[in-house]
PDB file of N, CA and C in Angstrom:
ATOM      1  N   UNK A   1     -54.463 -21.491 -24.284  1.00  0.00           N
ATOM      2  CA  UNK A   1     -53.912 -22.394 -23.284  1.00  0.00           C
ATOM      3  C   UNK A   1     -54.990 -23.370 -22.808  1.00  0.00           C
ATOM      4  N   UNK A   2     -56.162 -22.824 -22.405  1.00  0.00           N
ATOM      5  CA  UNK A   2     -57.210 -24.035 -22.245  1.00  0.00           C
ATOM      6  C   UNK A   2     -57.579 -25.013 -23.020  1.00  0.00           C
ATOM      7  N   UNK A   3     -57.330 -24.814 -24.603  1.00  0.00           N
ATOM      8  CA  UNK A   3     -57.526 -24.834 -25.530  1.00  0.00           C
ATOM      9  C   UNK A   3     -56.800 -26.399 -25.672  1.00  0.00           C
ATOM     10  N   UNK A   4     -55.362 -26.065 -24.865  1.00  0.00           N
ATOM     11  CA  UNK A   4     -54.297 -27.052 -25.548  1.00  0.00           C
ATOM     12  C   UNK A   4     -54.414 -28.324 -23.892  1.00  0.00           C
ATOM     13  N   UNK A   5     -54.924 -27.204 -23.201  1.00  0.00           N
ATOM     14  CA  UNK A   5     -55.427 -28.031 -21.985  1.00  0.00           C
ATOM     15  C   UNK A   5     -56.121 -29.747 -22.227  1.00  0.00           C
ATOM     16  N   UNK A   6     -57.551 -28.792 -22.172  1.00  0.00           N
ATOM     17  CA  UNK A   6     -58.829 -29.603 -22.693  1.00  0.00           C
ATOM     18  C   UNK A   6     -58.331 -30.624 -23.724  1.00  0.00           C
ATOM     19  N   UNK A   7     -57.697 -30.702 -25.091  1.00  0.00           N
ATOM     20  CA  UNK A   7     -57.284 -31.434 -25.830  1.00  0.00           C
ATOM     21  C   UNK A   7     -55.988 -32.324 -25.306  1.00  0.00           C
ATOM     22  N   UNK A   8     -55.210 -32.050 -24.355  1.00  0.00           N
ATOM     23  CA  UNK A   8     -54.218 -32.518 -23.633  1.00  0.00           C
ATOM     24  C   UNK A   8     -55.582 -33.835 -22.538  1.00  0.00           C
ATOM     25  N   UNK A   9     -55.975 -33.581 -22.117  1.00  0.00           N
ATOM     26  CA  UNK A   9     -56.573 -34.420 -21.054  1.00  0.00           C
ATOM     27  C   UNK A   9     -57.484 -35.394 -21.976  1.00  0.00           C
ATOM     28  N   UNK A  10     -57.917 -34.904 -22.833  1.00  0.00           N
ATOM     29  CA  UNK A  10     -58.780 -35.958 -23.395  1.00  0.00           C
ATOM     30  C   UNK A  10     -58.231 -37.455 -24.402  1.00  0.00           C
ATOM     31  N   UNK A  11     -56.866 -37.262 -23.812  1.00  0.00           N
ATOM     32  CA  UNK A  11     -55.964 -38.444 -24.747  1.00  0.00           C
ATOM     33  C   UNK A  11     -55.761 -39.336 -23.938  1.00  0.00           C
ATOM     34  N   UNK A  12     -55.811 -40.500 -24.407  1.00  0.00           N
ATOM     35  CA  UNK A  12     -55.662 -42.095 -23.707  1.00  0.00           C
ATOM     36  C   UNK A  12     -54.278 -41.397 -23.197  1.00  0.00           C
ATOM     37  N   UNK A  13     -54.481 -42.667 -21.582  1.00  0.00           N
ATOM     38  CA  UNK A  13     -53.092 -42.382 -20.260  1.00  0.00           C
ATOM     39  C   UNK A  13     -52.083 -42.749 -21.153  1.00  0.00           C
ATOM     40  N   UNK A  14     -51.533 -43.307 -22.130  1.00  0.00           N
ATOM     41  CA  UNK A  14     -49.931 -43.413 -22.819  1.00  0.00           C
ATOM     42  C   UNK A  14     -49.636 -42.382 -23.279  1.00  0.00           C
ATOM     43  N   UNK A  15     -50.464 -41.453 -23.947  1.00  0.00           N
ATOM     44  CA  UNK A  15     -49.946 -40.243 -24.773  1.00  0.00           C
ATOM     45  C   UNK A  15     -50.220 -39.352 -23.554  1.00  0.00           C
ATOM     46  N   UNK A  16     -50.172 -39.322 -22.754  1.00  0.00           N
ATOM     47  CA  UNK A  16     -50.872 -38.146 -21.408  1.00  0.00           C
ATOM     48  C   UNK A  16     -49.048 -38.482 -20.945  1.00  0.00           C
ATOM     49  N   UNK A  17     -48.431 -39.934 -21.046  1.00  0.00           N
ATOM     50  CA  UNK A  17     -47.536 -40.050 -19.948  1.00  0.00           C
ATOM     51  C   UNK A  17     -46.336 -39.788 -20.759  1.00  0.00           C
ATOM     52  N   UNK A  18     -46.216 -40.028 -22.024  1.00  0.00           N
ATOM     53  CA  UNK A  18     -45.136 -39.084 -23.601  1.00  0.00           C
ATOM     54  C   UNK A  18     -45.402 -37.796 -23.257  1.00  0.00           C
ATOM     55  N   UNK A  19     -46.392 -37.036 -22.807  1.00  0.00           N
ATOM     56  CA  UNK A  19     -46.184 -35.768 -23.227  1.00  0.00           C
ATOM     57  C   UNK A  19     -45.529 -35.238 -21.405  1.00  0.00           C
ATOM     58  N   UNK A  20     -45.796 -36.500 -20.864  1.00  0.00           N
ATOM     59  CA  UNK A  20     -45.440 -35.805 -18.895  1.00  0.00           C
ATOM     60  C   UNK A  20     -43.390 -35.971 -19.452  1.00  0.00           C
ATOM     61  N   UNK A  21     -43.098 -36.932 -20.060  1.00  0.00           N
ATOM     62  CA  UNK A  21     -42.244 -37.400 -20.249  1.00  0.00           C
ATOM     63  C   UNK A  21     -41.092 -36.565 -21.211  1.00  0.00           C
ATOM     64  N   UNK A  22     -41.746 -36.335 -22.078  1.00  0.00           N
ATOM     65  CA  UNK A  22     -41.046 -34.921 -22.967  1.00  0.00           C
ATOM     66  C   UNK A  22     -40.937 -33.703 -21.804  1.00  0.00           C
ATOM     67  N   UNK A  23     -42.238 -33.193 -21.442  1.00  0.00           N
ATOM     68  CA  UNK A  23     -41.777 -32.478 -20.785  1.00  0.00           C
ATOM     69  C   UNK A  23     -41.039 -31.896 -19.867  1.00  0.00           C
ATOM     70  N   UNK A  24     -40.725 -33.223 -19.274  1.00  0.00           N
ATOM     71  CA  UNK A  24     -40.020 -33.270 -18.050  1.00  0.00           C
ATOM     72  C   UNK A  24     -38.664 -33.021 -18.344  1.00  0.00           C
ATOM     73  N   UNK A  25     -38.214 -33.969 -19.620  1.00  0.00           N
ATOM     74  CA  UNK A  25     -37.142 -33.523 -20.588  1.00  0.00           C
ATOM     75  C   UNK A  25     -37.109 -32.652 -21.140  1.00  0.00           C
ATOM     76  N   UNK A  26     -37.895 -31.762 -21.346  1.00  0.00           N
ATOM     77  CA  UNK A  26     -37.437 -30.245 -22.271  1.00  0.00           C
ATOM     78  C   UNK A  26     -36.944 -29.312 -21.164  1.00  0.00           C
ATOM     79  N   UNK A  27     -37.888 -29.451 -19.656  1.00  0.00           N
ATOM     80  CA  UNK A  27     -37.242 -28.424 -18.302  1.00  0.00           C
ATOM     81  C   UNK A  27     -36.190 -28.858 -17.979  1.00  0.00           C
ATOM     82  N   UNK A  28     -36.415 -30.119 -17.830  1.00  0.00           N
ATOM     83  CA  UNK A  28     -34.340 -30.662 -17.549  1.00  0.00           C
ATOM     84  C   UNK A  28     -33.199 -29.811 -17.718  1.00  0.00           C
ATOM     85  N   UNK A  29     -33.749 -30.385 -19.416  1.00  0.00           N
ATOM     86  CA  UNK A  29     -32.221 -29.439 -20.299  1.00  0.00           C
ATOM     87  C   UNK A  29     -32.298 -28.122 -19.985  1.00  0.00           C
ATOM     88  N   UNK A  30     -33.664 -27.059 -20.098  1.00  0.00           N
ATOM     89  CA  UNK A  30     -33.521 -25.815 -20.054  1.00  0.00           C
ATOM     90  C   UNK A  30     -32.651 -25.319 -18.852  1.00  0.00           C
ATOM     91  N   UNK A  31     -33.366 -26.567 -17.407  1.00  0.00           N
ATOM     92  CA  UNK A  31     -32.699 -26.238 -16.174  1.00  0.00           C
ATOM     93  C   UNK A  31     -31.060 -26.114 -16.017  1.00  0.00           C
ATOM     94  N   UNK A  32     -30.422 -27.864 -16.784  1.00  0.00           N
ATOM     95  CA  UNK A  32     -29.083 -27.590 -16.621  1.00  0.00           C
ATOM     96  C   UNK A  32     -28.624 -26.277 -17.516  1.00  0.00           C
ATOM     97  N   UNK A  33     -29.138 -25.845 -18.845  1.00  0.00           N
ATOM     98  CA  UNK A  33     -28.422 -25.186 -19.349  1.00  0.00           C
ATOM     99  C   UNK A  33     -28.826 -23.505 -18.391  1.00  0.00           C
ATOM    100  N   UNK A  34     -29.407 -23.477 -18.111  1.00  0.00           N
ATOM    101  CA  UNK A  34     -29.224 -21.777 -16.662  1.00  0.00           C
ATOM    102  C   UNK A  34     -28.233 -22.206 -15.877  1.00  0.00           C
ATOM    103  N   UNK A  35     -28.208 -23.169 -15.436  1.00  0.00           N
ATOM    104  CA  UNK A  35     -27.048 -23.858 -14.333  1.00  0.00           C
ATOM    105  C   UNK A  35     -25.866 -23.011 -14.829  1.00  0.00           C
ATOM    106  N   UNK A  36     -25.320 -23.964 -16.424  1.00  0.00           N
ATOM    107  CA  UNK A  36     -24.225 -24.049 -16.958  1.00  0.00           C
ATOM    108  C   UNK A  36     -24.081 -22.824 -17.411  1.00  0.00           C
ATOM    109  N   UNK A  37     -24.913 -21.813 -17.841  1.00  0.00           N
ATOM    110  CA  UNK A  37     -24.588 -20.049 -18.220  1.00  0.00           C
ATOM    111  C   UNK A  37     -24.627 -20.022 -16.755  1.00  0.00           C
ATOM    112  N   UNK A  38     -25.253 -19.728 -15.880  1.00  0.00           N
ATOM    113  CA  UNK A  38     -25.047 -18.981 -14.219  1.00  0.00           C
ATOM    114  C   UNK A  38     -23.242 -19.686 -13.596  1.00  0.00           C
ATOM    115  N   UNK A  39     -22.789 -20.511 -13.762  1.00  0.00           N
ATOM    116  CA  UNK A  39     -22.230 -21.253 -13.515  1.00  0.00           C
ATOM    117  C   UNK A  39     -20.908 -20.618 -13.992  1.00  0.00           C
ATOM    118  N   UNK A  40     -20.950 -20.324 -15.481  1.00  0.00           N
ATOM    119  CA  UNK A  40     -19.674 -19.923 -16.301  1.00  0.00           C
ATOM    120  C   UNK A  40     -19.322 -18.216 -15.769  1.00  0.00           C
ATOM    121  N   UNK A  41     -21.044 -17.741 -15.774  1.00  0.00           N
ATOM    122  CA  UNK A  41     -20.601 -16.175 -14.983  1.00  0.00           C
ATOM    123  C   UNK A  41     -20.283 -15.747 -13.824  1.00  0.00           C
ATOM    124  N   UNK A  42     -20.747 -16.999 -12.933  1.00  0.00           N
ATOM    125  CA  UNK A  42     -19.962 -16.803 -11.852  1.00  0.00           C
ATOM    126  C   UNK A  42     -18.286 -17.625 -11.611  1.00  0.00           C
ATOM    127  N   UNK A  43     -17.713 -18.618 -12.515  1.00  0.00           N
ATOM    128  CA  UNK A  43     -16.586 -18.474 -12.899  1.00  0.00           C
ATOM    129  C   UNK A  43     -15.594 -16.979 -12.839  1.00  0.00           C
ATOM    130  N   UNK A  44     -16.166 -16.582 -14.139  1.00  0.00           N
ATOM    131  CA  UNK A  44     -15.803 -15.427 -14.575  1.00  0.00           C
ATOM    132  C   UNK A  44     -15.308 -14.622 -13.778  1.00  0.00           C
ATOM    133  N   UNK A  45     -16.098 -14.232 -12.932  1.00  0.00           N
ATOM    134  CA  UNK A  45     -16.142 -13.296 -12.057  1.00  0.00           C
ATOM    135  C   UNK A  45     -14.846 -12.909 -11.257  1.00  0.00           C
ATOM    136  N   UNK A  46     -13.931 -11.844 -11.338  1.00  0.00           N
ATOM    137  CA  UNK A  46     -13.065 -11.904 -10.122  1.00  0.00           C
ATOM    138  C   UNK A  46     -13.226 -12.553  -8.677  1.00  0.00           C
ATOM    139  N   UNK A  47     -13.959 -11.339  -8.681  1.00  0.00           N
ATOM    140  CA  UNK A  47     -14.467 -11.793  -6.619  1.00  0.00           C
ATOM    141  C   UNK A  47     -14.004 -12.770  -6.852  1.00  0.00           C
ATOM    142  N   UNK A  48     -15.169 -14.049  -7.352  1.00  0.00           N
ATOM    143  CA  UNK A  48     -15.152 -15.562  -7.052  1.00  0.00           C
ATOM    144  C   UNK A  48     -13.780 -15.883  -7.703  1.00  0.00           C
ATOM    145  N   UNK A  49     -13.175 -15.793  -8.201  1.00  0.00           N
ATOM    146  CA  UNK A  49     -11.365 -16.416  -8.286  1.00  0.00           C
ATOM    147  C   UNK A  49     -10.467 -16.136  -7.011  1.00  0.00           C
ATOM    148  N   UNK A  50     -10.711 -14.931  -6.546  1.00  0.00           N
ATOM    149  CA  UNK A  50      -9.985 -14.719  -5.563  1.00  0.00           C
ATOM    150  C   UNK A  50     -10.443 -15.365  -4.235  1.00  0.00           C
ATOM    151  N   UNK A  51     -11.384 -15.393  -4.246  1.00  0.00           N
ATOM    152  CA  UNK A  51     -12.289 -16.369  -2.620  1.00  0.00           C
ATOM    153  C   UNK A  51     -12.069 -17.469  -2.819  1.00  0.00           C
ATOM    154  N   UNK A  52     -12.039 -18.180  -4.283  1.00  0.00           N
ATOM    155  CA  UNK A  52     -11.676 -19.527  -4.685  1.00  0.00           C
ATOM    156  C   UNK A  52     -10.413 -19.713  -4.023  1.00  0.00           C
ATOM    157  N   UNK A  53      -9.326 -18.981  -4.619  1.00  0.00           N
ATOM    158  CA  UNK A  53      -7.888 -18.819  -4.398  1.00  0.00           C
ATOM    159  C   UNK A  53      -7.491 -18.515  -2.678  1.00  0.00           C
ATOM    160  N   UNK A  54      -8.484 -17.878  -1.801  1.00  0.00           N
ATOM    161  CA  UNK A  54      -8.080 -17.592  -0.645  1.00  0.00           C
ATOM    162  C   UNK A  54      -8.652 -19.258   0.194  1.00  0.00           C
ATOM    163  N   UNK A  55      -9.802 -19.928  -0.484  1.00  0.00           N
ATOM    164  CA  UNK A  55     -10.423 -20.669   0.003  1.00  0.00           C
ATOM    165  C   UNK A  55      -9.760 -21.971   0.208  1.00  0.00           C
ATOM    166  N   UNK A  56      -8.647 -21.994  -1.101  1.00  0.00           N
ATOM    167  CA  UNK A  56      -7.335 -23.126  -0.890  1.00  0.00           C
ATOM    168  C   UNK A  56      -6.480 -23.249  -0.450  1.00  0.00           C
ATOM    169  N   UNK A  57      -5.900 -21.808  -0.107  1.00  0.00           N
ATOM    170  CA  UNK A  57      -5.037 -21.611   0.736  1.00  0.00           C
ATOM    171  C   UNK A  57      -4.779 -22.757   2.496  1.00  0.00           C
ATOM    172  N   UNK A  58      -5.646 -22.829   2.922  1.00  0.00           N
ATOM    173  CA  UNK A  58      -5.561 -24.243   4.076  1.00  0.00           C
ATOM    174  C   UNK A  58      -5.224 -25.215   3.740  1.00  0.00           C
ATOM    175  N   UNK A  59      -6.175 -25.482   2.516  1.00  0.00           N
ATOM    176  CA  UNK A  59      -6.137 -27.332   1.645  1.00  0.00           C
ATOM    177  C   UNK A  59      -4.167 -27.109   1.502  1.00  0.00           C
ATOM    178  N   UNK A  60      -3.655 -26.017   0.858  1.00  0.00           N
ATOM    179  CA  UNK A  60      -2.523 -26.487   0.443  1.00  0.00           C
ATOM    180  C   UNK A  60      -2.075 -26.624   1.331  1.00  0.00           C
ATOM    181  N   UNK A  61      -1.948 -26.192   2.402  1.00  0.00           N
ATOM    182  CA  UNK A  61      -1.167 -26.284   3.735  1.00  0.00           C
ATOM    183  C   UNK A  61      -1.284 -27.592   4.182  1.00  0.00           C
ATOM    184  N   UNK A  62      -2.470 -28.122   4.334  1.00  0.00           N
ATOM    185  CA  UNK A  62      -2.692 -29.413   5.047  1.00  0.00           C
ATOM    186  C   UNK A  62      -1.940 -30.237   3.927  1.00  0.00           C
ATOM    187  N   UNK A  63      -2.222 -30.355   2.769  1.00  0.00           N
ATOM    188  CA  UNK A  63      -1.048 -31.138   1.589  1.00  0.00           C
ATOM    189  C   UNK A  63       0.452 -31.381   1.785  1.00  0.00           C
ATOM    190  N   UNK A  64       0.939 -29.992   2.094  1.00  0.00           N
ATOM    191  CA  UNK A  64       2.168 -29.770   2.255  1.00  0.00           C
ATOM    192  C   UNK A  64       2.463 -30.484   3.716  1.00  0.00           C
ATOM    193  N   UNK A  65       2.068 -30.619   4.586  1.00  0.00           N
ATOM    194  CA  UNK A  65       2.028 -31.158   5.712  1.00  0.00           C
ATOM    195  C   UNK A  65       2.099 -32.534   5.812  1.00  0.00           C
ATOM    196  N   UNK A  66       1.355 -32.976   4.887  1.00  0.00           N
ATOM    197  CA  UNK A  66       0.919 -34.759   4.655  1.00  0.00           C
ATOM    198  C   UNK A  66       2.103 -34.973   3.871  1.00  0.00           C
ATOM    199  N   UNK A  67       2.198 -34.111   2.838  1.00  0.00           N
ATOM    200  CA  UNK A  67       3.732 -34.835   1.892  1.00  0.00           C
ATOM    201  C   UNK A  67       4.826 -34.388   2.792  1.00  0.00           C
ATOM    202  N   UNK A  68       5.148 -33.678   3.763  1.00  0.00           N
ATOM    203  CA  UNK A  68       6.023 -33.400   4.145  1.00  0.00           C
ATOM    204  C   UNK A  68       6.255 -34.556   5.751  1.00  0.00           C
ATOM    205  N   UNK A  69       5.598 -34.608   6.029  1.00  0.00           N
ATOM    206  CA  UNK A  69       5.083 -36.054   7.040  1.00  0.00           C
ATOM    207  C   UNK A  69       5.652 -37.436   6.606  1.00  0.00           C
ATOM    208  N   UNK A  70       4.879 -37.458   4.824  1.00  0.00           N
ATOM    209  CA  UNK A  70       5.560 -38.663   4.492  1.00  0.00           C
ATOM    210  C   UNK A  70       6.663 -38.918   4.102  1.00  0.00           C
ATOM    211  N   UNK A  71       7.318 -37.969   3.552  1.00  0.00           N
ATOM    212  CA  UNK A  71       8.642 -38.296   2.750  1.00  0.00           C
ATOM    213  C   UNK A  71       9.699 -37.942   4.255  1.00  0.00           C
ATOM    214  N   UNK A  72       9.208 -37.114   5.802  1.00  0.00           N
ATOM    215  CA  UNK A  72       9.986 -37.499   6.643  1.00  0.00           C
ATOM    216  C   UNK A  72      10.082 -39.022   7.277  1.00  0.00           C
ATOM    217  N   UNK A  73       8.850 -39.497   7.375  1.00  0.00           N
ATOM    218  CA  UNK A  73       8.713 -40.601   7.933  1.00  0.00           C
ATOM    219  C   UNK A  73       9.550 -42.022   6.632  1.00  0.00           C
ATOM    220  N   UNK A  74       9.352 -41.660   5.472  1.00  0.00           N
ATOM    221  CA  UNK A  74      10.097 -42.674   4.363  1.00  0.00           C
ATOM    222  C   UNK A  74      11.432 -42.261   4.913  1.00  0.00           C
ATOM    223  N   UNK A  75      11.913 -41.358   4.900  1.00  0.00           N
ATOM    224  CA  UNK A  75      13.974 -40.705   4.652  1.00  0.00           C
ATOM    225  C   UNK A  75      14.185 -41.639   5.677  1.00  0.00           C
ATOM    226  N   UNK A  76      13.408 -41.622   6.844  1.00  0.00           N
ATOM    227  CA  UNK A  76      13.841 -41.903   7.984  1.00  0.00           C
ATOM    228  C   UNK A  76      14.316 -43.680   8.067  1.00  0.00           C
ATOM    229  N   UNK A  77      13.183 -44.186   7.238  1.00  0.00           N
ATOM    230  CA  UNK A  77      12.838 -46.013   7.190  1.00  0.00           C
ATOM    231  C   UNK A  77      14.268 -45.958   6.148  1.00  0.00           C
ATOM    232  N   UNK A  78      14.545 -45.071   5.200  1.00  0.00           N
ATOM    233  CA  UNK A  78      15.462 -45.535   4.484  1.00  0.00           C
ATOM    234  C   UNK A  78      16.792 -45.293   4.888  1.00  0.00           C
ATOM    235  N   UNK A  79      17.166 -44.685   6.139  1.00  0.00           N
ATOM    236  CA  UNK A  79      18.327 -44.314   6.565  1.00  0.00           C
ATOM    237  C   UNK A  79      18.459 -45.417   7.612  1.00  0.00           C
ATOM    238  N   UNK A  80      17.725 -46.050   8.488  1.00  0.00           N
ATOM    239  CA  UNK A  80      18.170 -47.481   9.315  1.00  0.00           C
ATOM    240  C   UNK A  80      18.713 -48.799   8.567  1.00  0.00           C
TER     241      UNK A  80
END
């Protein structure tokens, strides 16, 4: 490792800023791809479907509320 060090520092600043530059791109990808496996297993997971599923439960309500709001307030414009 010192090895690749020492020979790393002793290169003109363009090839010092290709290799900051690759690298930065090789952790990237490694990073999103843990994301995207951690991501799919916690999908997976029961628990998390059902907390998902309990967690929408409001949203639909407030939906049902808004469409039910509007199509009273339309019936109404279309019955005068």
């Amino acid at each position: 490792m010192k090895r690749i060090i020492h020979h790393v520092r002793r290169q003109p600043e363009h090839i010092k800023r290709h290799i900051l530059h690759i690298l930065t791109i090789v952790l990237g990808i490694v990073l999103i791809l843990l994301w995207v496996y951690s991501l799919g297993v916690n999908l997976t997971n029961p628990d998390t479907k059902l907390k998902a599923s309990n967690d929408l439960k409001p949203l639909s309500a407030l939906k049902d509320n808004m469409a039910n709001g509007y199509y009273s307030i339309s019936n109404s414009e279309n019955q005068q």
